[in-house]
Protein backbone atom coordinates (compact mmCIF):
# COMPACT_ATOMS: atom_id res chain seq x y z
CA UNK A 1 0.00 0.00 0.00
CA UNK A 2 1.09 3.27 -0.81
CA UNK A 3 -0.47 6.74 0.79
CA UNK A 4 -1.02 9.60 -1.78
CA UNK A 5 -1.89 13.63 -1.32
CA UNK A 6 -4.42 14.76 -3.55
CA UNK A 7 -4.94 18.24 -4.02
CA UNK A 8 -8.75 18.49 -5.83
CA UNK A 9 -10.26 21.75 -7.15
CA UNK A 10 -14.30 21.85 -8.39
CA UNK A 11 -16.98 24.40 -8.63
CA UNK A 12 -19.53 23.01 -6.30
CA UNK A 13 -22.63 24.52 -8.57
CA UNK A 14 -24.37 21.29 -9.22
CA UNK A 15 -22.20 19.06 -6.56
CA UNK A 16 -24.19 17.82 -3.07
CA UNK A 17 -21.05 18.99 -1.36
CA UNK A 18 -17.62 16.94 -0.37
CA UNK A 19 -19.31 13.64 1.77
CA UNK A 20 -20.72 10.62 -0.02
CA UNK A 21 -24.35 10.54 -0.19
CA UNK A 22 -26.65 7.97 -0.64
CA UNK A 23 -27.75 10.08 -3.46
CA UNK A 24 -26.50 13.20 -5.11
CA UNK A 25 -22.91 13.88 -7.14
CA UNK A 26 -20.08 14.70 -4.34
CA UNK A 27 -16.98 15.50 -4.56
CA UNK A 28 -15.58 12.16 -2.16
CA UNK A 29 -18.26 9.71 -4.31
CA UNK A 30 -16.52 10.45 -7.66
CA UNK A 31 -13.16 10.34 -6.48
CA UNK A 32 -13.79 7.38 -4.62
CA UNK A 33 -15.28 5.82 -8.21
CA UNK A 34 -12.85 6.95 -10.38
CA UNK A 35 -10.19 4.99 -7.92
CA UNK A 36 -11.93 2.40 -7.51
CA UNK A 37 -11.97 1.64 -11.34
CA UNK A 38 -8.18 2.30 -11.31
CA UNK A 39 -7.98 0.47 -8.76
CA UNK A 40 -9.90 -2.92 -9.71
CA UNK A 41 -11.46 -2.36 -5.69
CA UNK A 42 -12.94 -0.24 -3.07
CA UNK A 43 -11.00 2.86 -2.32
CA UNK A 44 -11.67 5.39 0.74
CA UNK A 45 -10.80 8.83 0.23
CA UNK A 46 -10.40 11.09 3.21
CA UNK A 47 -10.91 15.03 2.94
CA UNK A 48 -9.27 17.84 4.81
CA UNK A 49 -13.05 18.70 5.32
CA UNK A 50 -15.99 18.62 4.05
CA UNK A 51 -17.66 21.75 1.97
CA UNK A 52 -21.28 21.89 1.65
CA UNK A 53 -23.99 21.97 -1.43
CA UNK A 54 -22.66 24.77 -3.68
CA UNK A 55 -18.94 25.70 -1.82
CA UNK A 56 -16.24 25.86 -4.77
CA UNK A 57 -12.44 24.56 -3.59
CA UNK A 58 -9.14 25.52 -5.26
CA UNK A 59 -7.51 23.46 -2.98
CA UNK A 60 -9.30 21.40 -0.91
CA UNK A 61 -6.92 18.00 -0.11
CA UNK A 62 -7.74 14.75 0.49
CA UNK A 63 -5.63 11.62 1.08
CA UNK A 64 -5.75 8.15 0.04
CA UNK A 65 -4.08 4.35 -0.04
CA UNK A 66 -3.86 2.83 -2.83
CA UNK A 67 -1.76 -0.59 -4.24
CA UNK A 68 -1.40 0.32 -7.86
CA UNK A 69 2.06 1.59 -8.90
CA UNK A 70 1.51 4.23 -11.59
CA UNK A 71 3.96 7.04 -11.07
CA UNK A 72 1.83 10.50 -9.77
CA UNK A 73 1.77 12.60 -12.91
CA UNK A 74 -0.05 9.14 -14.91
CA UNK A 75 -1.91 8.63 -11.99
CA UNK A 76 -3.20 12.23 -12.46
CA UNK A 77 -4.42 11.90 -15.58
CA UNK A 78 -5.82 8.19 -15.21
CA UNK A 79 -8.03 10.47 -12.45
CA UNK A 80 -9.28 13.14 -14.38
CA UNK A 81 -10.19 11.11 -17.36
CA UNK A 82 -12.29 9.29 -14.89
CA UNK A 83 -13.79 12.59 -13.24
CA UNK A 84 -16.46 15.19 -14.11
CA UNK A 85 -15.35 18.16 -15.58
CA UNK A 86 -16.36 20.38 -12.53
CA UNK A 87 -13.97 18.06 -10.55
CA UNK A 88 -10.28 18.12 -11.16
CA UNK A 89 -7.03 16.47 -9.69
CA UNK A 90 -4.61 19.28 -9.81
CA UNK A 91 -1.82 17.55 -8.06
CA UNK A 92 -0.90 13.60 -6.61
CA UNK A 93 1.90 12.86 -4.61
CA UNK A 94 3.46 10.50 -2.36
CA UNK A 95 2.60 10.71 1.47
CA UNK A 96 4.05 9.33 4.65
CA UNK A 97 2.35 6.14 5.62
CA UNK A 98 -0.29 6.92 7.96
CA UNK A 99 -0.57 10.91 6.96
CA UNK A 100 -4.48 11.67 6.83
CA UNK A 101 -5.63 14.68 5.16
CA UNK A 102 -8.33 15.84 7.73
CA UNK A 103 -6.75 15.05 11.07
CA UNK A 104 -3.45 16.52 10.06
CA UNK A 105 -4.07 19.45 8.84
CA UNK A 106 -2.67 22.74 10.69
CA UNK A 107 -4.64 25.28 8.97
CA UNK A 108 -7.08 26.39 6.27
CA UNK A 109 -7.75 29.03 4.38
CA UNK A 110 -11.24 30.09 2.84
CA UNK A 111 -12.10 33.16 0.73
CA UNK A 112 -15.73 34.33 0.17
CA UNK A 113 -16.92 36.57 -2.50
CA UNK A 114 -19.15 39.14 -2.53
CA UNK A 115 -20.38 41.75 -5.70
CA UNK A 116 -21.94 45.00 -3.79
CA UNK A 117 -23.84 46.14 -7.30
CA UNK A 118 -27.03 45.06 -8.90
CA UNK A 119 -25.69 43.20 -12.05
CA UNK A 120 -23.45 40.15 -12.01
CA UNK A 121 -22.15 38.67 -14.49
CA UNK A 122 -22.87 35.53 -16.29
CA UNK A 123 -18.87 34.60 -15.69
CA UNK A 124 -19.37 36.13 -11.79
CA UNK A 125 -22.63 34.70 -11.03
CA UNK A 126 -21.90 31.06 -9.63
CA UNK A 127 -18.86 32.34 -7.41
CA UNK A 128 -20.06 35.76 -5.52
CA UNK A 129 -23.05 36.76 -3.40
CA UNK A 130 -24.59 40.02 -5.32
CA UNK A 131 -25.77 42.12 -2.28
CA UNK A 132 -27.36 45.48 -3.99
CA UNK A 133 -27.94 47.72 -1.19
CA UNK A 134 -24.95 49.95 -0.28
CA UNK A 135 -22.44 48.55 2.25
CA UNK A 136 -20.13 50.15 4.70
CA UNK A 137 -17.23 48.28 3.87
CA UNK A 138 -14.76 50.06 6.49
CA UNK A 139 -17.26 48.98 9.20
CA UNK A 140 -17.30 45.41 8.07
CA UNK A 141 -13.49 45.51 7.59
CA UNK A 142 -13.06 46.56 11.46
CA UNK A 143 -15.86 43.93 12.69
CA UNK A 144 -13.91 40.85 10.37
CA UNK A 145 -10.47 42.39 12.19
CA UNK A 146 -12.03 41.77 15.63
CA UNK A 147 -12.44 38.00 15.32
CA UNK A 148 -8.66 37.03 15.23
CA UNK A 149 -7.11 35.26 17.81
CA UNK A 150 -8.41 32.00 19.75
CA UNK A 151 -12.52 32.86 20.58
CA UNK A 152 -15.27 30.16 21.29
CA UNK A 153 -17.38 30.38 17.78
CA UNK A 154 -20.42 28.61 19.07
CA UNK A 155 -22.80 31.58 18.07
CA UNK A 156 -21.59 31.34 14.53
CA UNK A 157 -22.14 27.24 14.08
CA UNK A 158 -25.30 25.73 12.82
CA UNK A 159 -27.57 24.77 15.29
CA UNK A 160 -27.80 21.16 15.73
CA UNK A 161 -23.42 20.72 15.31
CA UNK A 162 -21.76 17.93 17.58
CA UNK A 163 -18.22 19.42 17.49
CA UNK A 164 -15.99 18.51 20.46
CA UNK A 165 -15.39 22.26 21.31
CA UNK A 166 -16.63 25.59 19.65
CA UNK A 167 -13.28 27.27 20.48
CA UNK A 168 -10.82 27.63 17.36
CA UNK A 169 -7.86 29.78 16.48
CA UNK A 170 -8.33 32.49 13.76
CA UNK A 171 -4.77 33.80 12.08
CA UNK A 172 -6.43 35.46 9.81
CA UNK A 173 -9.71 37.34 9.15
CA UNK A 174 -9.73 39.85 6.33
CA UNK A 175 -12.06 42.12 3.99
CA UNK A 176 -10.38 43.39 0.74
CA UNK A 177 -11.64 45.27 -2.30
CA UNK A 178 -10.59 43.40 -5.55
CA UNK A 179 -9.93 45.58 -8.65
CA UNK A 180 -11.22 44.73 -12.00
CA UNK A 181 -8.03 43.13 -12.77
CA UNK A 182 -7.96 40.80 -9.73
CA UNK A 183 -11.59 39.49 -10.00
CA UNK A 184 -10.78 38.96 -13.69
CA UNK A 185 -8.06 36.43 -13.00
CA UNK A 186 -9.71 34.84 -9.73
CA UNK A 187 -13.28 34.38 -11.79
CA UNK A 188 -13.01 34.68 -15.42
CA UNK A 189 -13.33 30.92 -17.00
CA UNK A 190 -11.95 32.45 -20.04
CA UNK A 191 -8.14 34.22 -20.12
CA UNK A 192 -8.09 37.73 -20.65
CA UNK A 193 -11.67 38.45 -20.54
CA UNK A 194 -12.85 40.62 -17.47
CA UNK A 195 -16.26 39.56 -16.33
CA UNK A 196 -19.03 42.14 -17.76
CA UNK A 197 -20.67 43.35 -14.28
CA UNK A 198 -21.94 46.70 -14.03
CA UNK A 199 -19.31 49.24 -13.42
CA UNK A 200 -20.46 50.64 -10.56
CA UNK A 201 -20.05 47.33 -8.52
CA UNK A 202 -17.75 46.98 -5.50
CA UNK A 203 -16.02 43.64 -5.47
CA UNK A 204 -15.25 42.11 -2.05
CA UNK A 205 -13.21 38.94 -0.72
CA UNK A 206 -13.43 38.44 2.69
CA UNK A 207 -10.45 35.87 3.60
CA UNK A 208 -10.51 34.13 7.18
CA UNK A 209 -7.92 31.51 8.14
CA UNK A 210 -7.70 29.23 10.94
CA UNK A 211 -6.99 25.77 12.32
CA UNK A 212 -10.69 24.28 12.26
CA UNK A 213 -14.01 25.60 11.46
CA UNK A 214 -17.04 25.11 12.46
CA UNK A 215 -20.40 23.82 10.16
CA UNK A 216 -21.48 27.10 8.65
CA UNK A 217 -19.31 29.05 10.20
CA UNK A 218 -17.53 30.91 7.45
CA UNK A 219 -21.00 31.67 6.27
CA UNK A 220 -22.30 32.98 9.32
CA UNK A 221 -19.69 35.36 9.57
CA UNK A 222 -20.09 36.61 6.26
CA UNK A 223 -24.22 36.79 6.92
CA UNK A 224 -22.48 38.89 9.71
CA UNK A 225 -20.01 41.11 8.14
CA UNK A 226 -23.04 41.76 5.76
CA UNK A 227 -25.89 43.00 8.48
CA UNK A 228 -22.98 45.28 9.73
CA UNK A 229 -22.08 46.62 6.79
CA UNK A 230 -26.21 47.40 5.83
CA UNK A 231 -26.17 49.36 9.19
CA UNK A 232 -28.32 46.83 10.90
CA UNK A 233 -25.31 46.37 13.19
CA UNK A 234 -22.39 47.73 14.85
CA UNK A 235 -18.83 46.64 14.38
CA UNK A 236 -17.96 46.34 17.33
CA UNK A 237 -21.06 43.59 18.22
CA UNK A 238 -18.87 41.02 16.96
CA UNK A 239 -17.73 40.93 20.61
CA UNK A 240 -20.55 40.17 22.06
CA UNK A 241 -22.02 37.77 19.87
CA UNK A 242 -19.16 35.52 20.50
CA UNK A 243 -19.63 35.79 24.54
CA UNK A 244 -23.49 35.63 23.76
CA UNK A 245 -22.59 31.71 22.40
CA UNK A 246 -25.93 31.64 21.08
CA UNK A 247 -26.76 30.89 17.34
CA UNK A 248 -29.61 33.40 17.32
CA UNK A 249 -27.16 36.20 17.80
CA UNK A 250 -25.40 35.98 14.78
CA UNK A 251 -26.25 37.27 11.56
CA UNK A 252 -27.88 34.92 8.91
CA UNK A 253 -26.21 32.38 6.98
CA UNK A 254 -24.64 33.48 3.78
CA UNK A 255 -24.76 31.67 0.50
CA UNK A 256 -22.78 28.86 -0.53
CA UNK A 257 -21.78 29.79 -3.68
CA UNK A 258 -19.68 32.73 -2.89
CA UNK A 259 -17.53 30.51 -0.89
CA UNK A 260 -14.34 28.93 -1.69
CA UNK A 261 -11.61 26.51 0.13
CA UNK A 262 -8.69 28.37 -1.32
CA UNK A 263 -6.11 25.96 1.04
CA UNK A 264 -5.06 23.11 3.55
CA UNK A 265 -1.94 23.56 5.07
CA UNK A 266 0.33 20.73 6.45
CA UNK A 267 3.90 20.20 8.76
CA UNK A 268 6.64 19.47 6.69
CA UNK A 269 6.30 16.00 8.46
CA UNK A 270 3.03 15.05 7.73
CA UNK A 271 2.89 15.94 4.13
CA UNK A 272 5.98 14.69 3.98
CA UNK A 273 8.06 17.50 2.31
């Protein structure tokens, strides 16, 4: 047996999220197919995490044992021939026995998109939340500033979560204005062409980073970020919603398609680099 690192990117548009379902395309069920027909047997992938209905991933990671020998870059392609377009294999390589992509991983970074205008593109449309009203982006800025450091997130879950402990450590927790330039390149499916949305649009990315999250909790802080930013809010009630540890608190739950899994981080031991 052999351990491999997969590093898997797909827009999550018509995908029932990362877990196997009894029914329903997910990201873990076709990779788990398309090995098992390299394979000639049941495979079991693991994932850093699992993404819901509708999250995108640019690098979500997942790890895997498997007996057959072809070298990483054949093994790549073997994959993606096997795979749904919206699914791809970007990367394979060898892992230290035992290394499992969920339990080992040290951190995570997500990125979630949002287009403050009224008209979205066509080539925007499956990867940002259009929010028309005006926004007070320098209030949400301070608010998504507030929340790093180690805080008890238990407001921000979905109800009904089992997680050991609500508490996690945020490294990073950042709102940014993209310019045309940098949306083009992060959404465009086609080189060189800027997405057509109106031009009075404001494009946000609100980045958080961390070494766990919670279910829904990216998207609760966004919902969040947003409320503050339409005034309904003040910045500074970030504070309170976390020592409030109640999920009525918080602001709603944000879309899925404006967010991303952008990356999985890993000691040099246990990815083996």
């Amino acid at each position: 047996m052999r351990t491999l690192k997969l590093t898997v990117a797909y827009d999550g548009t018509e995908l029932a999220g990362w877990q196997r379902q009894a029914s329903g395309r997910t990201v873990q069920g076709l990779l788990e197919d398309a090995l098992t027909r390299i394979e000639g047997g049941p495979v079991s992938v693991v994932g850093s995490g699992r993404t819901d209905a509708g999250v995108h991933a640019s690098g979500q990671v997942a790890s895997v044992s498997v007996t057959n020998r072809l070298d990483p870059l054949t093994l790549r392609h073997a994959l993606n021939a096997n795979l749904p377009t919206d699914v791809r294999v970007l990367d394979v390589a060898e892992a230290p026995a035992g290394f499992d992509a969920r339990r080992d991983a040290a951190q995570k970074t997500y990125e979630y998109r949002i287009l403050n205008g009224v008209i979205a593109s066509p080539f925007t449309r499956r990867f940002v939340w259009l929010v028309p009203q005006p926004l007070d982006i320098d209030a949400m800025a301070r608010a998504a500033a507030r929340l790093v450091g180690r805080h008890d997130f238990a407001s921000f879950q979905s109800t009904g979560s089992s997680a050991a402990t609500t508490c996690r450590t945020i490294r990073e927790s950042q709102l940014v204005q993209d310019g045309p330039r940098e949306l083009a390149e992060r959404f465009s499916p086609i080189p060189m062409i800027a997405p057509a949305d109106d031009a009075s649009s404001v494009r946000l990315r609100y980045r958080i980073a961390g070494d766990g999250f919670l279910r829904h909790m990216v998207r609760t802080i966004v919902g969040t970020l947003v409320e503050i930013g339409l005034g309904r809010r003040e910045a500074d009630s970030v504070g309170a919603i976390m020592e409030a540890r109640d999920r009525a608190e918080a602001g709603p739950t944000a879309p899925a398609h404006g967010l991303c899994l952008v990356r999985v981080e890993y000691s040099s031991v246990a990815s083996g680099h």
